[in-house]
C-alpha atoms as a PDB file:
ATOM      1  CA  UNK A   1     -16.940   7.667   6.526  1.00  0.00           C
ATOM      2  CA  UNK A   2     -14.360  10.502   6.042  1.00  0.00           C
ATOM      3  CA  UNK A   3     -11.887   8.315   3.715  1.00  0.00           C
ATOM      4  CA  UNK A   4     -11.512   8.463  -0.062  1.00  0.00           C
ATOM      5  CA  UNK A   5     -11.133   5.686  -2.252  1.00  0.00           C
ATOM      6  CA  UNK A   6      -7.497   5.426  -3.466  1.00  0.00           C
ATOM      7  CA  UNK A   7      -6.884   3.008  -6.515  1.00  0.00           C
ATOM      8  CA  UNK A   8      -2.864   2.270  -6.568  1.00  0.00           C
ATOM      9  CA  UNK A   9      -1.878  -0.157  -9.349  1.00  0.00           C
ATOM     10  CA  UNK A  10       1.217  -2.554  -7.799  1.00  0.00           C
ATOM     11  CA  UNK A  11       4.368  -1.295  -9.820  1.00  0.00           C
ATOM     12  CA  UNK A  12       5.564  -4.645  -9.109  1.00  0.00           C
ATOM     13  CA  UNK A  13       3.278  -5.920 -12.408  1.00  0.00           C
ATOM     14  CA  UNK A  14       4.654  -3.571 -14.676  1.00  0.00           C
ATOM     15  CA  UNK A  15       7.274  -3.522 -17.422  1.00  0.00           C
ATOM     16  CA  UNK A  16      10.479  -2.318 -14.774  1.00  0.00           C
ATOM     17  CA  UNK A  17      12.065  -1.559 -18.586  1.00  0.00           C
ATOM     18  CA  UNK A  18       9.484   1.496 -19.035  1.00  0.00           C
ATOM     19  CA  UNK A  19       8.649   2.179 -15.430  1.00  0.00           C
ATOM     20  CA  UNK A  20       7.909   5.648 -16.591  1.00  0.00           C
ATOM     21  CA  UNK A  21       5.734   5.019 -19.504  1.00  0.00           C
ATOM     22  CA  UNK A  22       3.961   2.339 -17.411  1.00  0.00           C
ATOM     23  CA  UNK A  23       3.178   4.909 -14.747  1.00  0.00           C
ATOM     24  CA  UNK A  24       2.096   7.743 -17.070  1.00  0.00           C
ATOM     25  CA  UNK A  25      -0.308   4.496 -18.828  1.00  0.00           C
ATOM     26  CA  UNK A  26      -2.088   3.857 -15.011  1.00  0.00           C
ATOM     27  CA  UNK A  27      -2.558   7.678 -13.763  1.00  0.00           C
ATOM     28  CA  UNK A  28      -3.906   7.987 -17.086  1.00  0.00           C
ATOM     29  CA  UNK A  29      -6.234   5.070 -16.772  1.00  0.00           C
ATOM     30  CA  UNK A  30      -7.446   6.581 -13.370  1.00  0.00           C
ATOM     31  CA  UNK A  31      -5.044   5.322 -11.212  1.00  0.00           C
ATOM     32  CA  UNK A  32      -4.473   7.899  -7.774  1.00  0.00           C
ATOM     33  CA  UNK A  33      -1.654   6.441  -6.130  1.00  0.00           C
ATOM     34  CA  UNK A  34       1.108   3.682  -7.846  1.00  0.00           C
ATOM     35  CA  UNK A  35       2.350   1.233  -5.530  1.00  0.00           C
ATOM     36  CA  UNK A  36       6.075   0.548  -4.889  1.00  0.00           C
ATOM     37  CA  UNK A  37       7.244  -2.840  -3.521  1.00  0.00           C
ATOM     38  CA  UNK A  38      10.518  -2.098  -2.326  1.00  0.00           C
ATOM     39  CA  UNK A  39      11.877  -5.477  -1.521  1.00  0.00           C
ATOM     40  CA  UNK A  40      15.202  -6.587   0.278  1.00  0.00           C
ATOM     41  CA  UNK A  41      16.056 -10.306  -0.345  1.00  0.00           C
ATOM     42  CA  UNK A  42      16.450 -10.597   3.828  1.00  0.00           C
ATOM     43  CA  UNK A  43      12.972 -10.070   5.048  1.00  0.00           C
ATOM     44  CA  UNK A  44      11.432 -11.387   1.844  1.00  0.00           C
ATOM     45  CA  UNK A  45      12.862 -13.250  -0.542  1.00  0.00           C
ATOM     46  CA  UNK A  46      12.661 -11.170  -3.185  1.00  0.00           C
ATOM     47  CA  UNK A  47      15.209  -8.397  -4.470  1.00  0.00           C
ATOM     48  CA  UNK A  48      12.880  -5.495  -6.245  1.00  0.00           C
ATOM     49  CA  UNK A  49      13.959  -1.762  -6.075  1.00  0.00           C
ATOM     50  CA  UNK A  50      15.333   0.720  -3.988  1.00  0.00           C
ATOM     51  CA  UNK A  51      15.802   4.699  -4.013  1.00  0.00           C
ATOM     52  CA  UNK A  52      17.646   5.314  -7.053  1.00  0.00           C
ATOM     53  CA  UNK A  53      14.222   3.604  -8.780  1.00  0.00           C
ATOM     54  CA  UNK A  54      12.245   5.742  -7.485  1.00  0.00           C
ATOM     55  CA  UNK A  55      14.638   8.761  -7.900  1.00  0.00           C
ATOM     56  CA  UNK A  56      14.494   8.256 -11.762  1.00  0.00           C
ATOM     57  CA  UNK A  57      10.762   7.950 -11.342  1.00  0.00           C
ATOM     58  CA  UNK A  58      10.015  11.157  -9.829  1.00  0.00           C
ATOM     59  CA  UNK A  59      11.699  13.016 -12.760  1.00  0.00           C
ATOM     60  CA  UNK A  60       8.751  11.572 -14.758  1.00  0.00           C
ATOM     61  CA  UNK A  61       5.725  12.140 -12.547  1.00  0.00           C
ATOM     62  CA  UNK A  62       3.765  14.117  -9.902  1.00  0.00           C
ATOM     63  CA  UNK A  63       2.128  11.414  -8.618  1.00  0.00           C
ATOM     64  CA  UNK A  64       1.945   9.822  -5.108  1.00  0.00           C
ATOM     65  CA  UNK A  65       4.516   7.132  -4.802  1.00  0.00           C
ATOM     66  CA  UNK A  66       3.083   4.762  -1.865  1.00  0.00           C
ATOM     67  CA  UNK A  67       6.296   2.863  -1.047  1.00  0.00           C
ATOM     68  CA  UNK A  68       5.704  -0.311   0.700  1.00  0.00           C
ATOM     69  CA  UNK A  69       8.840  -1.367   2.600  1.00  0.00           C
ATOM     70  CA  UNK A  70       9.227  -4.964   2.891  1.00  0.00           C
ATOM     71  CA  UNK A  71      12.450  -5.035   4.520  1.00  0.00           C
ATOM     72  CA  UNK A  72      14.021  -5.594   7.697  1.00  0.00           C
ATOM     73  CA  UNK A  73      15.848  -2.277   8.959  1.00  0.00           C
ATOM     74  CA  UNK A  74      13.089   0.089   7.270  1.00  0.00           C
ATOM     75  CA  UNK A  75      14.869   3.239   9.192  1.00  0.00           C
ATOM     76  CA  UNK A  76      18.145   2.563   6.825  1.00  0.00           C
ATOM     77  CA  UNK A  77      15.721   3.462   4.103  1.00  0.00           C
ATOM     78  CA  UNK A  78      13.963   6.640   5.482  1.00  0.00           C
ATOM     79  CA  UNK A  79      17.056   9.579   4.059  1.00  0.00           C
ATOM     80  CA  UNK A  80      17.688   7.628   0.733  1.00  0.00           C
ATOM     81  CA  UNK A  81      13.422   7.401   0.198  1.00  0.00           C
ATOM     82  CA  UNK A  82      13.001  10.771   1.413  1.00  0.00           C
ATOM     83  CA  UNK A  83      15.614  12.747  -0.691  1.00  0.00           C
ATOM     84  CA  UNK A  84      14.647  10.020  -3.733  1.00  0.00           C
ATOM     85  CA  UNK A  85      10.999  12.177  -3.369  1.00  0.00           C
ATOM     86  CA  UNK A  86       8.934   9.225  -2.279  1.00  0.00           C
ATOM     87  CA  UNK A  87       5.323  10.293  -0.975  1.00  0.00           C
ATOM     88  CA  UNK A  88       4.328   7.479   1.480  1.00  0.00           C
ATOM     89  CA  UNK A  89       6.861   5.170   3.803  1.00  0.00           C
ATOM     90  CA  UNK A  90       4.699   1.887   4.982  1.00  0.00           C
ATOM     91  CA  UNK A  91       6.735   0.243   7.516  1.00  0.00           C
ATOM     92  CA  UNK A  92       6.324  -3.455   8.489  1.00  0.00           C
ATOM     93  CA  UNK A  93       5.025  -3.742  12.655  1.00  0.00           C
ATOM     94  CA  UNK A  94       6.969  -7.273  12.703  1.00  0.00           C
ATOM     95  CA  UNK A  95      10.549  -5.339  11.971  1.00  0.00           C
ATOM     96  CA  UNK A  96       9.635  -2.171  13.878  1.00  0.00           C
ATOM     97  CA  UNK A  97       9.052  -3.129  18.002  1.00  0.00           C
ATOM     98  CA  UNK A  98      11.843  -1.546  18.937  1.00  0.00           C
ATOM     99  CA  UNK A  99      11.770   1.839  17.299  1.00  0.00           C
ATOM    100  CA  UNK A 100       8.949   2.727  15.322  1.00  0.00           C
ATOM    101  CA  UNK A 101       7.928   6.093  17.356  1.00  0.00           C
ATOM    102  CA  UNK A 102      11.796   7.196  16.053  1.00  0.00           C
ATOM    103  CA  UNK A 103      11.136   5.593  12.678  1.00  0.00           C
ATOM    104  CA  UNK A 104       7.618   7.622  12.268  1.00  0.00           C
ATOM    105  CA  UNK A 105       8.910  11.079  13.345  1.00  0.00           C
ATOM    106  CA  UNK A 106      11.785  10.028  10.352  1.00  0.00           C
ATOM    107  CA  UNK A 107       9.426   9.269   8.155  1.00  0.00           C
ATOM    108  CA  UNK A 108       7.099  12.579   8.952  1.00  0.00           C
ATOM    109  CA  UNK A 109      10.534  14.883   9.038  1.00  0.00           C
ATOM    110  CA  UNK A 110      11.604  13.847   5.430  1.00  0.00           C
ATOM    111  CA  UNK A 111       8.113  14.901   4.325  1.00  0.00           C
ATOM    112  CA  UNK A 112       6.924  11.183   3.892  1.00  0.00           C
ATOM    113  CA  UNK A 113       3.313  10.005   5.193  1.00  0.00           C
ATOM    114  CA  UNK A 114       3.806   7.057   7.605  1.00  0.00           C
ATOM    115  CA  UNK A 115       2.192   3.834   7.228  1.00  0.00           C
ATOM    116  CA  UNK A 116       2.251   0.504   9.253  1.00  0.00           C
ATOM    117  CA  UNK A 117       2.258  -2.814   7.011  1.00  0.00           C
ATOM    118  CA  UNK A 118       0.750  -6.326   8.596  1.00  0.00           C
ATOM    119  CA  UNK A 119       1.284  -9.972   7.209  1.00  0.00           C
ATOM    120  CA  UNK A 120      -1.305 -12.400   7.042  1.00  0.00           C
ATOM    121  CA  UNK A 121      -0.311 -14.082  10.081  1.00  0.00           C
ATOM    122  CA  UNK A 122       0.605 -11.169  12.391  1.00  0.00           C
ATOM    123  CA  UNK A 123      -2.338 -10.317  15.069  1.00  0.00           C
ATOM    124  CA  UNK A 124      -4.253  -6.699  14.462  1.00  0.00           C
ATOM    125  CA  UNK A 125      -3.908  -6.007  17.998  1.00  0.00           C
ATOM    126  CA  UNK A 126      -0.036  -5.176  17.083  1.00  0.00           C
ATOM    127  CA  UNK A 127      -0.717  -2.016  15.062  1.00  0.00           C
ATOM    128  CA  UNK A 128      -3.761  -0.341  17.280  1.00  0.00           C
ATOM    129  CA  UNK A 129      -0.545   1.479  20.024  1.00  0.00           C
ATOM    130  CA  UNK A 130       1.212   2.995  16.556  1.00  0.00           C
ATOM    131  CA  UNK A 131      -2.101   4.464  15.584  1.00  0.00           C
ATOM    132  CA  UNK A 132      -3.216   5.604  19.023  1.00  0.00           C
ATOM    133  CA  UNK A 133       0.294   7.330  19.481  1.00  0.00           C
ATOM    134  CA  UNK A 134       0.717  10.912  19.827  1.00  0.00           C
ATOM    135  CA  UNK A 135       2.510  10.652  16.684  1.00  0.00           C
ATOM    136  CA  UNK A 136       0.610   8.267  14.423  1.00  0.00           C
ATOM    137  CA  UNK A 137       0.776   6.596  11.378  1.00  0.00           C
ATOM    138  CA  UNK A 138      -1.528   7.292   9.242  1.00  0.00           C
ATOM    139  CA  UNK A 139      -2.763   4.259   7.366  1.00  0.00           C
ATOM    140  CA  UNK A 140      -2.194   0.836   7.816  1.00  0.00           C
ATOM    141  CA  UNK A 141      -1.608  -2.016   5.002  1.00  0.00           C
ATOM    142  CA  UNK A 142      -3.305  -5.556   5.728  1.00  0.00           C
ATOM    143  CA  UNK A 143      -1.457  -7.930   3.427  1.00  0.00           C
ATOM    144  CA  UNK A 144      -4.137 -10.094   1.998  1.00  0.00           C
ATOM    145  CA  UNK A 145      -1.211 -12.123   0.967  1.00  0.00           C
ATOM    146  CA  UNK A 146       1.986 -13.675   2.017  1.00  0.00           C
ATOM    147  CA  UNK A 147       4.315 -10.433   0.983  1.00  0.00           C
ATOM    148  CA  UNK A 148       7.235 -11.299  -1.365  1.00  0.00           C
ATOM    149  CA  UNK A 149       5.612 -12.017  -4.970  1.00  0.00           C
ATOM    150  CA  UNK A 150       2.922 -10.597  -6.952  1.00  0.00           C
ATOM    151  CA  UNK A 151       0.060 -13.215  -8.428  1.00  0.00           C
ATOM    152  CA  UNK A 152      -0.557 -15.120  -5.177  1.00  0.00           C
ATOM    153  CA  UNK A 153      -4.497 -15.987  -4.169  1.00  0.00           C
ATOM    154  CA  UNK A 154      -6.717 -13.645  -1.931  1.00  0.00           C
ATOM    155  CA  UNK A 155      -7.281 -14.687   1.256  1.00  0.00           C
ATOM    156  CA  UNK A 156     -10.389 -13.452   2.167  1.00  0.00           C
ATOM    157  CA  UNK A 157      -9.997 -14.362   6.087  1.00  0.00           C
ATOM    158  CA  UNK A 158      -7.916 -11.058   6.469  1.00  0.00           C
ATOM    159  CA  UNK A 159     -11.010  -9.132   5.998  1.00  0.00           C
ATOM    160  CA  UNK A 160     -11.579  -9.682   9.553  1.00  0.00           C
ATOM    161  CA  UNK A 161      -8.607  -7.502  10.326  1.00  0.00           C
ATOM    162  CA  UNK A 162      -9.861  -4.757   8.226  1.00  0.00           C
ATOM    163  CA  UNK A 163     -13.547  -4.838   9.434  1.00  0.00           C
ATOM    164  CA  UNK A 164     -12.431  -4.295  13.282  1.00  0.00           C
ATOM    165  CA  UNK A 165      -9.891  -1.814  12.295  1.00  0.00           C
ATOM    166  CA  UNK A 166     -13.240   0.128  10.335  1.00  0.00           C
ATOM    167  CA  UNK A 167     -15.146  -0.448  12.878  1.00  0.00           C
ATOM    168  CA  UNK A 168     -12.382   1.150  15.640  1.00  0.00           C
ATOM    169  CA  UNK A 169     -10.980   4.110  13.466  1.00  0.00           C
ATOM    170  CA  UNK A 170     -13.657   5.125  11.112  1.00  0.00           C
ATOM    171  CA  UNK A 171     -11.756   7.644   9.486  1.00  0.00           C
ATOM    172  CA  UNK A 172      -8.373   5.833   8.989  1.00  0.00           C
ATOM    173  CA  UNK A 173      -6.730   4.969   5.473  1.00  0.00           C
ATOM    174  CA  UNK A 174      -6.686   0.890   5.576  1.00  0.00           C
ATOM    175  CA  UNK A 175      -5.114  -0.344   2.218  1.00  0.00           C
ATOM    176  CA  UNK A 176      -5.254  -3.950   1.447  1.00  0.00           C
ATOM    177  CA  UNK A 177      -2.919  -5.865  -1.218  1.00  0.00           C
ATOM    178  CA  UNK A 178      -2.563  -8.847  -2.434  1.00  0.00           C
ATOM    179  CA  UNK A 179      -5.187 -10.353  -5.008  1.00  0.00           C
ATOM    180  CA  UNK A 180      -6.675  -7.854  -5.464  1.00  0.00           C
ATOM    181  CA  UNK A 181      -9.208  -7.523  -8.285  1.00  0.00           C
ATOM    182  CA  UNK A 182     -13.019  -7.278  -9.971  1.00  0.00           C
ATOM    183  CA  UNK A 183     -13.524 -11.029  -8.135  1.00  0.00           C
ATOM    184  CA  UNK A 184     -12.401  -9.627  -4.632  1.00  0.00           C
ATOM    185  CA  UNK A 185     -13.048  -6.136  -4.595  1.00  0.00           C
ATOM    186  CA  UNK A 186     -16.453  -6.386  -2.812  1.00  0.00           C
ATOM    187  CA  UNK A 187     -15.054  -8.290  -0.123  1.00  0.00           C
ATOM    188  CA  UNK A 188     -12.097  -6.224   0.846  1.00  0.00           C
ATOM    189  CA  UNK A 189     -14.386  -2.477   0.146  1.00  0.00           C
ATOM    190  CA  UNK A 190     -17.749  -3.941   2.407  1.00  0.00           C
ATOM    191  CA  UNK A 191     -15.206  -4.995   5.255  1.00  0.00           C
ATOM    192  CA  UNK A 192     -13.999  -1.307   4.853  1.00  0.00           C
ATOM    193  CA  UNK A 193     -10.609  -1.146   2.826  1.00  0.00           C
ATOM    194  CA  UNK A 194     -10.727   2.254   0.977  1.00  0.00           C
ATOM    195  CA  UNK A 195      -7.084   1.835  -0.520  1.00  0.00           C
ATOM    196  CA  UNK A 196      -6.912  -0.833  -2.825  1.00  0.00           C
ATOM    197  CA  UNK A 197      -3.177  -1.939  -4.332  1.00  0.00           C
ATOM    198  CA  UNK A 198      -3.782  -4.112  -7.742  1.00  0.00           C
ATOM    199  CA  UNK A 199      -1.631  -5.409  -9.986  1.00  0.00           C
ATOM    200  CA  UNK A 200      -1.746  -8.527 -12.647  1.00  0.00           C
ATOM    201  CA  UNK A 201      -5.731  -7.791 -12.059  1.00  0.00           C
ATOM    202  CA  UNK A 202      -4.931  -4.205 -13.476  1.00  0.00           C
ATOM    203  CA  UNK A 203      -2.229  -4.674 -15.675  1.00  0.00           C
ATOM    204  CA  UNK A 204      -2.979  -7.900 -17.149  1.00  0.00           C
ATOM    205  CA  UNK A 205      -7.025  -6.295 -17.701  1.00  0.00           C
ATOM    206  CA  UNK A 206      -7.790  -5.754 -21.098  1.00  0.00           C
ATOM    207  CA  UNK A 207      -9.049  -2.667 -20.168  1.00  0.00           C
ATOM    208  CA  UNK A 208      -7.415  -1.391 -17.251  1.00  0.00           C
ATOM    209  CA  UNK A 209      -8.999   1.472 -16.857  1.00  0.00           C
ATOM    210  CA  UNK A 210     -12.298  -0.605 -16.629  1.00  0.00           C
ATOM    211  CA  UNK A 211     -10.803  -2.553 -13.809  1.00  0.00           C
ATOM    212  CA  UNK A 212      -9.473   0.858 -11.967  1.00  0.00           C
ATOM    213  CA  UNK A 213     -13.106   2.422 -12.103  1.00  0.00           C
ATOM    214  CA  UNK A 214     -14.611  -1.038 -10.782  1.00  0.00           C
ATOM    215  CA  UNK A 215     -13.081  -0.695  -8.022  1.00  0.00           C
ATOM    216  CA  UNK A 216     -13.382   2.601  -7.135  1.00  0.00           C
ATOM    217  CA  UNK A 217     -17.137   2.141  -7.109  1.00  0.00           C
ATOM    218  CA  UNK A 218     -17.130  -0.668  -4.971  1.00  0.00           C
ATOM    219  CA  UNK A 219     -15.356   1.230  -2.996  1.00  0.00           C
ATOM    220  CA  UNK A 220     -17.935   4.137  -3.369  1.00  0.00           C
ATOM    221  CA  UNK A 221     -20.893   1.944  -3.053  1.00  0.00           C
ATOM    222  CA  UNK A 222     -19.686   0.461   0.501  1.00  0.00           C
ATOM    223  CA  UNK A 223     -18.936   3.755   2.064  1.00  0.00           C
ATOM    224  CA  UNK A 224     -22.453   4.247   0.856  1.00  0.00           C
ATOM    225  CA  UNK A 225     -24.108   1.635   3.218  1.00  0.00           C
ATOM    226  CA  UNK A 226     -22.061   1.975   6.188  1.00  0.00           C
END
């Protein structure tokens, strides 16, 4: 399997009032990627952050901002994201039916990397035509979670999703989120999930950086046996 592991710890759990500090703390810890939960209060209904967040943040790292965008007119947010030096866009397929080939050439033009987000109760099926497009995304996000607030319960039935999504693109980035920790790590890396968002399992850990390496073995170890 061609895909690396990717550990992002969710943003969402840290302390907003030393975002940068916080960051530095996780990519020191071993973290790859840090997850942003940019929120609108319309499609979810919580308010998080927006570009000028992530604007500010950028001044203070190098690292790869993977911006999940749980809103509902995600092509609004494509110039602000873009100039605000965000590294990946992830979309959500239930806002996007009517223009998401326009919305990923955006996202590619501003020098983004596209990504296609699924809730729990959305059907796989809906994502397969933006990945077999001539002009794909390039990872897709199964919520293993109702999207909106951090701390909710694993459900382990979306590992279905990600299994036949291994099983059809082998070499595809499929990040899961939501629950996410030591307890549910083997069950979201043996479906196939190589991108793995975490957050009150990472930053509530004693030992973060124990939690971070956990999973990246898992991770490791299931790419191993398939």
């Amino acid at each position: 399997m061609g895909v690396t592991p990717k550990i992002a710890p969710s943003m969402l759990s840290s302390d907003f009032a030393n975002l940068a500090s916080e960051a530095k703390r996780m990519l020191d810890f071993g973290a790859d990627w840090l997850h942003m939960d940019i929120m609108d209060g319309h499609f979810v209904p919580n308010l998080t952050i927006g570009a000028p967040v992530i604007e500010s943040l950028r001044k203070h790292t190098k690292a790869y901002l993977d911006c999940h965008l749980i809103v509902t007119n995600p092509i609004d947010y494509v110039e602000p994201l873009g100039k605000a030096g965000a590294s990946g866009f992830t979309f959500h397929v239930e806002v996007s039916k009517e223009n998401w080939q326009e919305l990923i050439q955006k996202i590619k033009l501003k020098g983004m990397r596209p990504g296609v987000a699924l809730k729990p109760g959305t059907p796989i099926e809906e994502v397969y035509p933006l990945i077999n497009s001539e002009n794909p995304v390039e990872m897709v996000l199964v919520m293993t979670v109702e999207p909106g607030f951090g701390g909710q319960k694993f459900m382990p039935e979306m590992m279905d999703k990600v299994r036949v999504l291994r099983n059809k693109y082998p070499s595809l980035d499929i990040e899961v989120d939501g629950g996410l920790g030591p307890s549910t790590i083997d069950v979201a890396a043996s479906a196939g999930a190589n991108c793995i968002v975490a957050g009150s399992s990472v930053f509530g850990a004693p030992e973060p950086a124990a939690v971070i390496s956990l999973m990246r073995k898992s991770v490791l170890e299931n790419q191993e046996k398939s």
